[in-house]
Protein backbone atom coordinates (compact mmCIF):
# COMPACT_ATOMS: atom_id res chain seq x y z
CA UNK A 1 -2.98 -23.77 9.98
CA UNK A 2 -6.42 -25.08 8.33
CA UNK A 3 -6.69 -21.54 6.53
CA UNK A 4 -3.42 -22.79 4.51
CA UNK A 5 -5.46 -24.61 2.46
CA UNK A 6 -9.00 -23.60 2.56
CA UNK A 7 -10.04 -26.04 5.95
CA UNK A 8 -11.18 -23.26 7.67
CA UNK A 9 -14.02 -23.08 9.54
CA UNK A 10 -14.36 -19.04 9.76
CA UNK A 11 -12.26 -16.17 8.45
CA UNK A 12 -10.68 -16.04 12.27
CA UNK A 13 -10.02 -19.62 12.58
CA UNK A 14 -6.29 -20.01 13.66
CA UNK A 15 -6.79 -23.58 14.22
CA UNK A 16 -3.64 -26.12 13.26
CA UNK A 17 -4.33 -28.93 12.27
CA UNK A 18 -2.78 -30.98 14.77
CA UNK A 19 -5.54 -28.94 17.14
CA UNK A 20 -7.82 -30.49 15.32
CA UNK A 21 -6.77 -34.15 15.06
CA UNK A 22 -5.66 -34.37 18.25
CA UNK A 23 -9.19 -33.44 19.59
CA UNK A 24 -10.92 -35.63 17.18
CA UNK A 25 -9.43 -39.15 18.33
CA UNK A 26 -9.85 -37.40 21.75
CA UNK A 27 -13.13 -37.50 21.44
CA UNK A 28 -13.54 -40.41 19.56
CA UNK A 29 -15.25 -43.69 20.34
CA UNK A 30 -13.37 -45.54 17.54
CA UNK A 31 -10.15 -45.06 15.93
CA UNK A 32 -9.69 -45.87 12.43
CA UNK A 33 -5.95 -45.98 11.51
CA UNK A 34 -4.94 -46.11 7.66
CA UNK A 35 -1.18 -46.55 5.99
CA UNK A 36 1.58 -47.71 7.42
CA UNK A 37 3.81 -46.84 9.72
CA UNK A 38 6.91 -46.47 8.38
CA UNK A 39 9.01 -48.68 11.13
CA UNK A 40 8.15 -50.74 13.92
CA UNK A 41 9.08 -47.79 15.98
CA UNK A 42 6.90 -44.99 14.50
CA UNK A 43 3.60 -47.58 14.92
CA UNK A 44 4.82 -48.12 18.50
CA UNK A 45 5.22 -44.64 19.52
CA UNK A 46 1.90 -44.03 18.08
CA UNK A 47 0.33 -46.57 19.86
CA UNK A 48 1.84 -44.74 23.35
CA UNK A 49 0.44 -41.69 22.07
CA UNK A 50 -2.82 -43.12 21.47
CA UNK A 51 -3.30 -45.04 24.73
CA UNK A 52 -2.56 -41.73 26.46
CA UNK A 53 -4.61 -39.27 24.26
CA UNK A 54 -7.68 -41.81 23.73
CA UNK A 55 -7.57 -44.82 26.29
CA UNK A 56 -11.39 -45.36 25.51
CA UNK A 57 -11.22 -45.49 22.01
CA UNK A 58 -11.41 -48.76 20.27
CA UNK A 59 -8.90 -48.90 17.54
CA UNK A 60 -9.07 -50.47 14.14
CA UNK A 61 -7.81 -50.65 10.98
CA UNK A 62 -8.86 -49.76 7.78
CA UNK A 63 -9.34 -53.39 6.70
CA UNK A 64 -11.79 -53.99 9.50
CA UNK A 65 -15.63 -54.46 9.31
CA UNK A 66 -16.82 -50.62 10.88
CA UNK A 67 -20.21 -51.34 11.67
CA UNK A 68 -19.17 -54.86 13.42
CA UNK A 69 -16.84 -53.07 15.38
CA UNK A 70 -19.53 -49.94 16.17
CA UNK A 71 -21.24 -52.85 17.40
CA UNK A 72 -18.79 -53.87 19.62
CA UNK A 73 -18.82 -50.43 21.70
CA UNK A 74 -18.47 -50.61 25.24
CA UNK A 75 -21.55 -48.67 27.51
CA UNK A 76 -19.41 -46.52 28.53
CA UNK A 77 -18.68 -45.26 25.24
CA UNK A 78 -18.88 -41.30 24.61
CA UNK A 79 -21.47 -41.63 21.78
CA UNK A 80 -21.02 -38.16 20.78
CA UNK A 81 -21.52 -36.45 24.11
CA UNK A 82 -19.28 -33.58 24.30
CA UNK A 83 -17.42 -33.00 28.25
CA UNK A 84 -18.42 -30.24 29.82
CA UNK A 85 -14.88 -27.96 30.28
CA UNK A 86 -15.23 -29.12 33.83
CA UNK A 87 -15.31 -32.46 33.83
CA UNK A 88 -12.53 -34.95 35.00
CA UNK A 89 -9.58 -34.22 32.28
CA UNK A 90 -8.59 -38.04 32.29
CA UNK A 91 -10.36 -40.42 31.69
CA UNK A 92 -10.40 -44.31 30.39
CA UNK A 93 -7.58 -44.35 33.28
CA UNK A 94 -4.36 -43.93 30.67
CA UNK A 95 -1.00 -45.42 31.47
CA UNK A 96 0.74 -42.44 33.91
CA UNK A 97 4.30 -44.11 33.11
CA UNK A 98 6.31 -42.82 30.47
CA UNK A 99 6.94 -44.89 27.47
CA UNK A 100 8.38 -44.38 23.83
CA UNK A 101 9.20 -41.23 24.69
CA UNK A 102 5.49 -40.27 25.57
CA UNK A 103 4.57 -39.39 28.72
CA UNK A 104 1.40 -37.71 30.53
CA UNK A 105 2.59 -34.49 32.67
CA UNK A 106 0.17 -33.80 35.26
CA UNK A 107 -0.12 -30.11 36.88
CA UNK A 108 -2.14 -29.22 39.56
CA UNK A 109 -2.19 -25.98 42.10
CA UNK A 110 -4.60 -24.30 44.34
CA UNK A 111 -3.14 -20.52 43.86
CA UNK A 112 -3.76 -18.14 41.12
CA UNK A 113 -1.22 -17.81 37.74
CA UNK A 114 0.01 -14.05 37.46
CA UNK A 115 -1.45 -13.16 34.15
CA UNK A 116 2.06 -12.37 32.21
CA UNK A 117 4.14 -15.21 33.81
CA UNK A 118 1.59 -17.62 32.58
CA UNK A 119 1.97 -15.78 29.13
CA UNK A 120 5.64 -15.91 29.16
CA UNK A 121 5.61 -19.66 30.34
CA UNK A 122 3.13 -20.87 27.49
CA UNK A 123 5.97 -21.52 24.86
CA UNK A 124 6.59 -24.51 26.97
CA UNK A 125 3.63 -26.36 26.41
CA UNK A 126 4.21 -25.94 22.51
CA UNK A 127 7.90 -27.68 22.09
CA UNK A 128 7.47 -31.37 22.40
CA UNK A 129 4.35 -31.58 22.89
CA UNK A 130 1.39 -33.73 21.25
CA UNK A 131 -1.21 -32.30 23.31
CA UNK A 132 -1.99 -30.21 26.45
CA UNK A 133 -5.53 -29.25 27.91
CA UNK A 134 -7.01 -28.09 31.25
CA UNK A 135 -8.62 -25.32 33.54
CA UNK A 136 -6.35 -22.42 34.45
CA UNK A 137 -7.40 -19.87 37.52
CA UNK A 138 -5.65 -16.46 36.34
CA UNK A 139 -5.39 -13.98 39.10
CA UNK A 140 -7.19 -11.01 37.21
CA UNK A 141 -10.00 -13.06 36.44
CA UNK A 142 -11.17 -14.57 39.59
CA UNK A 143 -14.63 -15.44 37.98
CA UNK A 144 -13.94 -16.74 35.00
CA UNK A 145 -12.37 -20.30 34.78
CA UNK A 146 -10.33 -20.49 31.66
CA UNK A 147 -9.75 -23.02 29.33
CA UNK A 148 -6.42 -23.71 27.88
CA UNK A 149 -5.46 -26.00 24.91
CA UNK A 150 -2.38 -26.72 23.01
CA UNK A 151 -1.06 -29.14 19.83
CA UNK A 152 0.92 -29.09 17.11
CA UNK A 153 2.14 -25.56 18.23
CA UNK A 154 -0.57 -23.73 18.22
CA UNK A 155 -2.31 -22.72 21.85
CA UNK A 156 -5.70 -21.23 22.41
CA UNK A 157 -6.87 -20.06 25.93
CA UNK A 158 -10.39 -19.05 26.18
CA UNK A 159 -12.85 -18.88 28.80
CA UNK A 160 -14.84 -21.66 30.88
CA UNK A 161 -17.52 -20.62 32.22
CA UNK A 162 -18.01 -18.71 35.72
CA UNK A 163 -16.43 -21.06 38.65
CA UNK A 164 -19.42 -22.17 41.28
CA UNK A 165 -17.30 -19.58 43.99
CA UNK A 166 -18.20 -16.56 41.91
CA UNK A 167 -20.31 -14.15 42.24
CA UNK A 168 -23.03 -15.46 40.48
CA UNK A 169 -24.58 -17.84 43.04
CA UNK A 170 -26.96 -19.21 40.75
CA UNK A 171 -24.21 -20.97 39.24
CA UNK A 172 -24.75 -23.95 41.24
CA UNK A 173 -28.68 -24.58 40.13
CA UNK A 174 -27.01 -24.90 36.29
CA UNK A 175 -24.15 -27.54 37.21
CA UNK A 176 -24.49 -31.33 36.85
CA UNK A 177 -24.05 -33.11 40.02
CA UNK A 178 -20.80 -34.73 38.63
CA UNK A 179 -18.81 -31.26 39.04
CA UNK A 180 -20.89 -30.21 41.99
CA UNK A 181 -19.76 -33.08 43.76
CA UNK A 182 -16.08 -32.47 42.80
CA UNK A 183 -15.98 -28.85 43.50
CA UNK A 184 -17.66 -29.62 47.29
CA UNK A 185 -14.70 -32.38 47.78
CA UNK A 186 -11.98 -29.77 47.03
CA UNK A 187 -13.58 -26.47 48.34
CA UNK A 188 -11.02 -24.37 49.44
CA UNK A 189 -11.90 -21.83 52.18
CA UNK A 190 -11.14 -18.73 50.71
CA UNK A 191 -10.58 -20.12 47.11
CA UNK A 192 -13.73 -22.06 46.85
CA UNK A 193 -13.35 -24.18 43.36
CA UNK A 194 -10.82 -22.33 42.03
CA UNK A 195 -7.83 -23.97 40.76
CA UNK A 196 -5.22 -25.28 38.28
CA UNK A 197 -5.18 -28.42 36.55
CA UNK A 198 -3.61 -29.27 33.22
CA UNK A 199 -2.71 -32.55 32.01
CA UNK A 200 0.05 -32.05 28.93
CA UNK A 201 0.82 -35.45 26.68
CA UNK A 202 4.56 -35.14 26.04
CA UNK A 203 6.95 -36.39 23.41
CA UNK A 204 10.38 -35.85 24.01
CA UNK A 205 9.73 -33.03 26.33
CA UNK A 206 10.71 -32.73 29.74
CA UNK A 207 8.27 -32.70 32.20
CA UNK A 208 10.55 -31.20 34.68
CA UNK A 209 10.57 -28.33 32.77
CA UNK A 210 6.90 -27.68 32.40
CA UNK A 211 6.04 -28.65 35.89
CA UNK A 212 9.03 -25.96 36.85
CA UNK A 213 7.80 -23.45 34.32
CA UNK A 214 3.87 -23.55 35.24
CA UNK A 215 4.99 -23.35 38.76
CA UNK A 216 7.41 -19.94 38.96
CA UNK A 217 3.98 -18.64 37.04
CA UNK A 218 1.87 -18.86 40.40
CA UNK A 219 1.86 -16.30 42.12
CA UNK A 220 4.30 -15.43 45.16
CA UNK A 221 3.57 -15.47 48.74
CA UNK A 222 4.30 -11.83 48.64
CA UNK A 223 1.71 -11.57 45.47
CA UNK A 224 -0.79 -13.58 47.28
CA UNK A 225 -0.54 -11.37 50.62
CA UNK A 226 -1.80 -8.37 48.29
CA UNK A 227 -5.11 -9.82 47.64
CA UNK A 228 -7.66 -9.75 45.09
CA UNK A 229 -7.51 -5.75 44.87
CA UNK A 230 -4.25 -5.75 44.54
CA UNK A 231 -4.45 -8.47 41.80
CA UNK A 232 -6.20 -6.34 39.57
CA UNK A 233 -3.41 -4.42 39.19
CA UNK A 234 -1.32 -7.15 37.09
CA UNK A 235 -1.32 -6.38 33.44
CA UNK A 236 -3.60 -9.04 31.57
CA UNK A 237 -2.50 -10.13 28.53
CA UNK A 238 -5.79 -12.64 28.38
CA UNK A 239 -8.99 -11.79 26.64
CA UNK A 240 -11.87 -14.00 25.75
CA UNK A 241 -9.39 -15.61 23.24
CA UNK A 242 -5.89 -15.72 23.28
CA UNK A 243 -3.66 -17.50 20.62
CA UNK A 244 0.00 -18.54 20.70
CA UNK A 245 1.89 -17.46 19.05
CA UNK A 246 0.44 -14.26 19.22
CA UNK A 247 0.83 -10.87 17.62
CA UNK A 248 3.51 -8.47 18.74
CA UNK A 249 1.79 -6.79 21.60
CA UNK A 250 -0.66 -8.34 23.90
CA UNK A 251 -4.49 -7.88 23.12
CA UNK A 252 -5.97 -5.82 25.49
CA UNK A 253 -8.32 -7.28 27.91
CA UNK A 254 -12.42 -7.79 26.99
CA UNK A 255 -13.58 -5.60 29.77
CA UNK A 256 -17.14 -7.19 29.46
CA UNK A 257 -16.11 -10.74 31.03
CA UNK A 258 -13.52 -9.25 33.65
CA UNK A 259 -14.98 -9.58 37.10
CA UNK A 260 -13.43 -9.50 40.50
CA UNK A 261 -16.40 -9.20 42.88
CA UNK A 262 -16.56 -12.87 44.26
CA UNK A 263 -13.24 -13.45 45.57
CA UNK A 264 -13.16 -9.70 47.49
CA UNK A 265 -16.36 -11.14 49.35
CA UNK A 266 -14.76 -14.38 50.95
């Protein structure tokens, strides 16, 4: 963890460092690697891991001229604008085939997670895996999209933002047209844009396993047929922020963000 040794950023901050890499060459626009790799393996499997975690990232060594290759950008280059936690999760269309061991595992589902399934299932995004990252619909939350994030072994879930089908409908005047345009291609009837999709960057792990895993976490036919009232019912061991691993004994919900009005109205 970056409090280990001073890195960080707030007395709270349970950030791992691999968190924090990973999302930096995420978001990076160029890629400066330093060392060596120890084999011709290692530097291979990197550069899987790399292709999959930044596929629009120029990379470089530490030899190389910086500003020439700056200069060299692509216009499609991020330039330091941050997603929004709705935008399309890949980008810079990385290789889907698995290779060195690395592969990209890609979950999606138009039913809600029950709240403690999802909790119990989260240790398998955390063993073999570089990085994981993606919008989760959690049935006691109907509102609020959440935002889930895993690397090194540490996991943070926190909240997204309303979804456009809540019951704010002045949601839609604040969206770009990007995710308006996406949420009107998959509206669901009675789930509007609600929905799950998570895409985890795997080493070793099998993606079997988390595909299996995130899927007994949906919830039942049975647990559907009770509805939105009866969804409330489902201990929630989410609040604004939730970190794995976490303490003995689930935080208790924030009641301010919990809201359930939208989905009893469809």
């Amino acid at each position: 963890e970056l409090v280990e040794d001073g890195r960080a950023g707030s007395a709270d901050d349970e950030r791992t460092v691999a968190q924090v890499v990973t999302a930096q060459v995420e978001f990076a626009d160029l890629v400066l690697l330093t060392g060596q790799a120890t084999d011709a393996w290692t530097a291979y499997r990197t550069g899987a891991v790399l292709d999959r975690l930044a596929p629009r990232a120029r990379r470089t060594s530490h030899r190389a001229d910086l500003w020439a290759e700056l200069a060299e950008l692509p216009p499609t280059a991020r330039r330091g604008e941050v997603d929004d936690a709705h935008a399309p999760l890949l980008r810079g269309e990385p290789p889907v085939e698995p290779d060195a061991g690395v592969e990209l595992v890609l979950f999606s589902a138009r039913r809600p997670f029950h709240p403690e399934r999802l909790h119990d299932a989260l240790d398998v995004l955390l063993d073999g895996v570089v990085r994981s990252r993606g919008r989760v619909w959690v049935a006691t939350q109907p509102d609020v999209a959440l935002w889930l994030e895993s690397a090194g072994g540490g996991l943070r879930v926190g909240h997204a933002g309303p979804w456009l089908a809540s019951a704010d409908g002045e949601v839609w005047g604040s969206v770009d047209a990007e995710r308006a345009a996406i949420a009107a291609a998959r509206w669901h009837h009675r789930y509007g844009d609600r929905h799950q999709e998570l895409v985890v960057l795997t080493h070793r792990a099998s993606a079997g396993e988390i595909t299996t895993a995130l899927r007994e976490a949906l919830l039942t036919e049975d647990e559907l047929a009770l509805g939105p009232a009866g969804w409330r019912r489902f201990d929630d061991p989410f609040g604004s922020w939730h970190t794995e691993p976490c303490e003995d004994g689930a935080p208790e919900r924030d009641a301010g963000v919990e809201t359930t009005k939208g989905l009893d109205e469809q």
